[in-house]
Protein backbone atom coordinates (compact mmCIF):
# COMPACT_ATOMS: atom_id res chain seq x y z
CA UNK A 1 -52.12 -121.02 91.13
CA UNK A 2 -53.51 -122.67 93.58
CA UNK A 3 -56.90 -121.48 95.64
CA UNK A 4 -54.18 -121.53 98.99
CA UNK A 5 -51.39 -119.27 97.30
CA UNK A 6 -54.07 -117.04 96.12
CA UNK A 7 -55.79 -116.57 99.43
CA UNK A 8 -52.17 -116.37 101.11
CA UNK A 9 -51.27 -113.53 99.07
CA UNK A 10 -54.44 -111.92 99.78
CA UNK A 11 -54.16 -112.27 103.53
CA UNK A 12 -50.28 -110.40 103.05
CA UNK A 13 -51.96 -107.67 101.21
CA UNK A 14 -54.46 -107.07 104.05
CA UNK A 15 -51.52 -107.15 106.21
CA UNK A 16 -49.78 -104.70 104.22
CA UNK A 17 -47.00 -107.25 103.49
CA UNK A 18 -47.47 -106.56 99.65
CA UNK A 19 -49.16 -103.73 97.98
CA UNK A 20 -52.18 -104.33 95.69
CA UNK A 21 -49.89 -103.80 92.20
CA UNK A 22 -47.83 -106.20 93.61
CA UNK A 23 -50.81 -108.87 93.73
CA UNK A 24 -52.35 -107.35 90.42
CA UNK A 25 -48.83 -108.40 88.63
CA UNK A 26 -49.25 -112.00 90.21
CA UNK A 27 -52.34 -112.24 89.22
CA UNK A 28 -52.42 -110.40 86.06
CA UNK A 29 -51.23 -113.65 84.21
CA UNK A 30 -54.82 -115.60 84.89
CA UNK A 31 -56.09 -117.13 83.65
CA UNK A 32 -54.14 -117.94 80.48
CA UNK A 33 -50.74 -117.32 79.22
CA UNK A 34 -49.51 -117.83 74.83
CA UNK A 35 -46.40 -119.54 74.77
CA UNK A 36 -44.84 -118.39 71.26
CA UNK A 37 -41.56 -119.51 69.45
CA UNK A 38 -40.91 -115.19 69.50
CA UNK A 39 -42.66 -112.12 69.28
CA UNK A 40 -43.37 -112.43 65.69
CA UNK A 41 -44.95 -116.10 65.97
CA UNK A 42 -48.56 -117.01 66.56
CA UNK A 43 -48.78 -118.93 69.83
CA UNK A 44 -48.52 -123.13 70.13
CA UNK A 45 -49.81 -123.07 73.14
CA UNK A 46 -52.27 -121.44 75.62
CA UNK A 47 -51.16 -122.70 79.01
CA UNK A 48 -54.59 -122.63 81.15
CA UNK A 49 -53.02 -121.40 84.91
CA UNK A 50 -56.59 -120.92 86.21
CA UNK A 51 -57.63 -124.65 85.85
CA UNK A 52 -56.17 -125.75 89.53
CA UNK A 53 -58.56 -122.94 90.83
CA UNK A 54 -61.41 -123.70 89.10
CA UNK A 55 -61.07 -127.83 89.26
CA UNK A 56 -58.87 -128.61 91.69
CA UNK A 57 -56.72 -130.39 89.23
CA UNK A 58 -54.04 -128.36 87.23
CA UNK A 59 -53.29 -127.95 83.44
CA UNK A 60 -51.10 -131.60 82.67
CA UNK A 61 -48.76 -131.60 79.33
CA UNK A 62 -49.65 -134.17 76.87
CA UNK A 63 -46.07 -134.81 75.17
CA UNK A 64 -47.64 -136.67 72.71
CA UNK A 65 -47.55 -134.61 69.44
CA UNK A 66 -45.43 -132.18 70.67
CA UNK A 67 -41.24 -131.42 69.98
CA UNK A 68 -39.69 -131.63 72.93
CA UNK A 69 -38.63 -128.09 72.64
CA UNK A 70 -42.39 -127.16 72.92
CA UNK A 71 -42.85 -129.43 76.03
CA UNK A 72 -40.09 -127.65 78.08
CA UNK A 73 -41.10 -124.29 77.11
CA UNK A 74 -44.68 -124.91 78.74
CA UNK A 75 -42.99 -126.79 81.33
CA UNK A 76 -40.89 -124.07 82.22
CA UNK A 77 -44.22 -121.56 82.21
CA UNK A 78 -45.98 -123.73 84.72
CA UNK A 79 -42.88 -124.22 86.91
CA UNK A 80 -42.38 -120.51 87.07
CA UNK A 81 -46.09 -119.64 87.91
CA UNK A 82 -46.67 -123.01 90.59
CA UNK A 83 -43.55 -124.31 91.16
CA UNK A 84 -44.88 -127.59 89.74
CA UNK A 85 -45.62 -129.64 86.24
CA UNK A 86 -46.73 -133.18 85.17
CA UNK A 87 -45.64 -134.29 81.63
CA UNK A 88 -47.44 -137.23 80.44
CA UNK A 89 -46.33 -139.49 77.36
CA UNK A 90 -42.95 -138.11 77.29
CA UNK A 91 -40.62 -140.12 74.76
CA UNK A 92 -36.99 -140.65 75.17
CA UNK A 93 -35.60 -137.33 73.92
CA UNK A 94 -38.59 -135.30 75.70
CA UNK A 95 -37.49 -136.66 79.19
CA UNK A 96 -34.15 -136.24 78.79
CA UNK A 97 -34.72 -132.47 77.51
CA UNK A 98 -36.88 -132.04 81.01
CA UNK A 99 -34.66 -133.73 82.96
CA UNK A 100 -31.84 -131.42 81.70
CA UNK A 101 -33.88 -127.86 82.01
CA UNK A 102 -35.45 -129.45 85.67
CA UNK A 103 -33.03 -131.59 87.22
CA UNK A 104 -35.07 -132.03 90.41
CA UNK A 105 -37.16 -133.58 88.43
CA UNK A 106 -38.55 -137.02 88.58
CA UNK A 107 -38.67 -138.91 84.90
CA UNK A 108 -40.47 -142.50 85.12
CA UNK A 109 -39.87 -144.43 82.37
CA UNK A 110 -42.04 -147.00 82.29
CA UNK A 111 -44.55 -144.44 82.62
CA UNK A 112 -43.69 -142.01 80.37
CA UNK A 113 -43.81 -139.51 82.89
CA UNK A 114 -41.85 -136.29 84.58
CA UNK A 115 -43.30 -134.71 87.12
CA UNK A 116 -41.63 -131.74 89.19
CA UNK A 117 -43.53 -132.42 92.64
CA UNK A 118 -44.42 -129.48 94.63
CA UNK A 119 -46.32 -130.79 97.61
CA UNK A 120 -46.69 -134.08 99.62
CA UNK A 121 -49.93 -136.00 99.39
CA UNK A 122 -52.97 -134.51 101.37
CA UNK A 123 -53.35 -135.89 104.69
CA UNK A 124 -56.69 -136.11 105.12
CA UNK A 125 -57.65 -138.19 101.78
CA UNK A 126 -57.09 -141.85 101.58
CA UNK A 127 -55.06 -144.06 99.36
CA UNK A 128 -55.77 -144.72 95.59
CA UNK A 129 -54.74 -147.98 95.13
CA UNK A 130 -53.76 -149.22 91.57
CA UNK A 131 -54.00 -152.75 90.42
CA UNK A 132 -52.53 -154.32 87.40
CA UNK A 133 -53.64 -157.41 85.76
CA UNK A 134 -50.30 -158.28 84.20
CA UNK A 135 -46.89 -157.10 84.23
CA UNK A 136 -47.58 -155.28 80.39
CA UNK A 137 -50.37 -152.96 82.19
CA UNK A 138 -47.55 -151.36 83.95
CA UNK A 139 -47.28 -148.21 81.41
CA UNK A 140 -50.66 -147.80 81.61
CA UNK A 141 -50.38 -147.81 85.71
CA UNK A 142 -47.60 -146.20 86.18
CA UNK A 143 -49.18 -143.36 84.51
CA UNK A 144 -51.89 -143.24 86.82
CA UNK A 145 -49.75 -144.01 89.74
CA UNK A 146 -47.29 -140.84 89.21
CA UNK A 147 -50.52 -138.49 87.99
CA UNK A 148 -52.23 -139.53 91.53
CA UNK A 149 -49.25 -139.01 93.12
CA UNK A 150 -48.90 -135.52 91.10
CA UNK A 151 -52.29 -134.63 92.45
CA UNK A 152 -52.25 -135.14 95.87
CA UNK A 153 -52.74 -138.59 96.56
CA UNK A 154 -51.22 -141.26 98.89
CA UNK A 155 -50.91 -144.07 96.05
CA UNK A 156 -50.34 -147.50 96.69
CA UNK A 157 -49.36 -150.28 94.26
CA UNK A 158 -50.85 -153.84 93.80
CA UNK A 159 -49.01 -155.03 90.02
CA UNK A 160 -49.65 -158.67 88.33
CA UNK A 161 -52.61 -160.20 89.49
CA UNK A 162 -54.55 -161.13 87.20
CA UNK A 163 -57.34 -163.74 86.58
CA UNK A 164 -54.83 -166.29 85.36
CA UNK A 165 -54.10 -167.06 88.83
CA UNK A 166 -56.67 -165.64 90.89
CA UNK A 167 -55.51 -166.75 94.13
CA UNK A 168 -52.74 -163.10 93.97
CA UNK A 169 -55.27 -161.10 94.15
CA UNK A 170 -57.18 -163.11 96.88
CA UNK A 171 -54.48 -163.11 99.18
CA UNK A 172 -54.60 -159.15 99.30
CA UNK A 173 -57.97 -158.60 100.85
CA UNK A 174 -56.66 -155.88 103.36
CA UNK A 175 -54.42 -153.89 100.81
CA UNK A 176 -57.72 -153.70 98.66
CA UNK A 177 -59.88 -153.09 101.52
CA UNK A 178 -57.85 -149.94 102.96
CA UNK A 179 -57.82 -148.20 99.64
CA UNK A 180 -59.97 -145.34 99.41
CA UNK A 181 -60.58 -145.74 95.68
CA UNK A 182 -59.31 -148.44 93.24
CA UNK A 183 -57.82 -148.18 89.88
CA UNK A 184 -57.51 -151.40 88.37
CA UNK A 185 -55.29 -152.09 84.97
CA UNK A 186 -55.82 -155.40 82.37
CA UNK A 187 -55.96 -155.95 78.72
CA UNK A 188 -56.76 -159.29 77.50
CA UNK A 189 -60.25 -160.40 78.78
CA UNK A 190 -60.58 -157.24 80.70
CA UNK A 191 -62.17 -159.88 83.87
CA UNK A 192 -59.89 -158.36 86.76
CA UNK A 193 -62.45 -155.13 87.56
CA UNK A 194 -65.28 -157.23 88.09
CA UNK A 195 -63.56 -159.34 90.03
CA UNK A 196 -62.16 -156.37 92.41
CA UNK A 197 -65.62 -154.88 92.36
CA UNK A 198 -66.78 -157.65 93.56
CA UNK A 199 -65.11 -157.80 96.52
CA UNK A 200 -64.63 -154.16 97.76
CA UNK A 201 -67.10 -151.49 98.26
CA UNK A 202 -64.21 -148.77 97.38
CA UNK A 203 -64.96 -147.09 94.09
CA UNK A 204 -63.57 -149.08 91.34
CA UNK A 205 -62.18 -147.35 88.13
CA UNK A 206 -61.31 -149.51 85.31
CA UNK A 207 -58.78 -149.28 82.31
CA UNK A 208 -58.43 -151.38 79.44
CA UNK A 209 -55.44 -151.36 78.02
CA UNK A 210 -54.14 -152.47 74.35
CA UNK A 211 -52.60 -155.35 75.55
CA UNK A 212 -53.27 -158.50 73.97
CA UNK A 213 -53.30 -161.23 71.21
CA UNK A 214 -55.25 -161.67 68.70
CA UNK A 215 -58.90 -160.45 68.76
CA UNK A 216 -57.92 -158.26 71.66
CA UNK A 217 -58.72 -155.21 68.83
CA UNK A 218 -55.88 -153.26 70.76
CA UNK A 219 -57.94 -153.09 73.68
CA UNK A 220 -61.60 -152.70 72.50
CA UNK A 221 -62.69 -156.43 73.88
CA UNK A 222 -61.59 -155.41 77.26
CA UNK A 223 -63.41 -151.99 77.08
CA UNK A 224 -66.53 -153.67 76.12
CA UNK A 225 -65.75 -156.23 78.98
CA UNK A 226 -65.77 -153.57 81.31
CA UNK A 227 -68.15 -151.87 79.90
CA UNK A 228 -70.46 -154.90 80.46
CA UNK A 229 -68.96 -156.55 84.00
CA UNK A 230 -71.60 -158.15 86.43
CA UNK A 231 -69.91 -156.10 89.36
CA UNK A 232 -72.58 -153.45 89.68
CA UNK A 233 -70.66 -149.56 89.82
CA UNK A 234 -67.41 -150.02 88.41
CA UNK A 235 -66.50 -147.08 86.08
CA UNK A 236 -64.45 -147.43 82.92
CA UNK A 237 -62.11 -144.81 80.99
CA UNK A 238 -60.39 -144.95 77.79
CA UNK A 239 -58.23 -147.25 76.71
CA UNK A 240 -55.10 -146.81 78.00
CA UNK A 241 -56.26 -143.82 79.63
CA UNK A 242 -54.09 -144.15 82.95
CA UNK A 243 -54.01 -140.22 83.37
CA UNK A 244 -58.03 -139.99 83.13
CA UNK A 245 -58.51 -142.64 85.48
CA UNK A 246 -56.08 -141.21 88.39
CA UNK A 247 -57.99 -137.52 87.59
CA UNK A 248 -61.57 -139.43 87.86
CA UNK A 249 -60.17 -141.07 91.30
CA UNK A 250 -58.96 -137.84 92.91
CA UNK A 251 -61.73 -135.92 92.48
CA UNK A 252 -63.49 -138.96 94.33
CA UNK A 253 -61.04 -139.31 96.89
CA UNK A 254 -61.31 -135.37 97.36
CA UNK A 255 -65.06 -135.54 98.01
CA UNK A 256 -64.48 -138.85 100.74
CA UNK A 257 -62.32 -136.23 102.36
CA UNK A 258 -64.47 -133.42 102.33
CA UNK A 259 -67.45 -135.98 103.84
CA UNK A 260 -65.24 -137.57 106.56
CA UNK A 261 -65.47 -140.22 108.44
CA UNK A 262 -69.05 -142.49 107.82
């Protein structure tokens, strides 16, 4: 539940729209709720409702690891209580088990995503911006594009241009220089960040990715590129850590809002 639908029901008990047992019952479920095959089972899952108030961000479903009986059933616990949910590595069978339970949903494939969308992004924050070095980053940023998008971002999308042919991303000096904060995607050398930080002044979040031949290590030379670039500022996640790098960028673009303008 959200710090809005809280307050809102609130305000209708003070207006004597609802009576206070009918807010206890709606709130009785925070902050956490088991999720249990049946009464007699021990729980496989402790769905944490109280994280959107407390960070802003709600509870996300890692798919990974999980039948995709157990992802809809936690699924279906968040959609009842905030009429919203983002599943993250969701296989084949997973998605299509969502997509049949929530057929509103949205499954991206590339992404490994569903997300059931509840609002529209927040007006007053800018856009996250995500950059991809090559065409095989796209799982990667299309997982941070759809979890921004899940958390209230305007995202825009700025896919293969990487330092093989430098001159892609220098033609896009005004799409990089409108974005609020920038998540930029490579494997291989891991050189596009440092390139984008230098350029922008925008927050830059890096994320190696696996991708690459050889002595890539499945992503741990571009970490320690990153780790190590000569454009002073930029912050790296994980490898492959799309979701963590669209959570690190909205609670940045969240405090740009809250400052304003200069």
């Amino acid at each position: 539940m959200t710090p809005d639908r809280v307050l809102e029901l609130l305000e209708r008990v003070a207006a004597g729209e609802a009576s206070p047992g009918d807010a206890l019952e709606k709130l009785s479920w925070l902050p956490v709720e088991t999720v249990a095959y049946d009464a007699s089972s021990d729980a496989f899952a402790r769905v944490d409702h109280h994280r959107e108030m407390r960070l802003g961000v709600p509870e996300v479903v890692l798919c990974a690891g999980k039948t995709a009986a157990q992802v809809v059933d936690i699924c279906a616990r968040l959609a009842d209580r905030s009429q919203q949910f983002l599943a993250t590595r969701a296989d084949a069978e997973t998605r299509a088990a969502l997509l049949r339970r929530f057929p509103d949903a949205d499954a991206n494939e590339i992404g490994r995503t569903v997300l059931l969308r509840r609002t529209d992004p927040e007006p007053e924050r800018g856009t996250v911006l995500v950059v991809t070095a090559g065409t095989a980053d796209l799982p990667v940023a299309e997982e941070a594009a759809v979890t921004a998008e899940a958390l209230g971002n305007a995202v825009e999308r700025l896919y293969d241009v990487g330092v093989a042919g430098l001159h892609r991303v220098l033609e896009q000096p005004d799409v990089l220089r409108r974005a609020a904060v920038v998540i930029v995607v490579a494997g291989m050398d891991g050189a596009l960040p440092s390139v984008v930080g230098g350029l922008i002044a925008a927050p830059v979040i890096a994320v190696p990715t696996s991708t690459g031949y050889g002595a890539s290590f499945g992503g741990l030379s571009a970490l320690l590129a990153m780790l190590n670039s000569c454009a002073s500022g930029v912050t790296v996640v994980n490898i492959d850590n799309g979701f963590g790098a669209a959570c690190a960028a909205t609670r940045v673009n969240r405090l740009l809002a809250r400052r304003g303008p200069g």
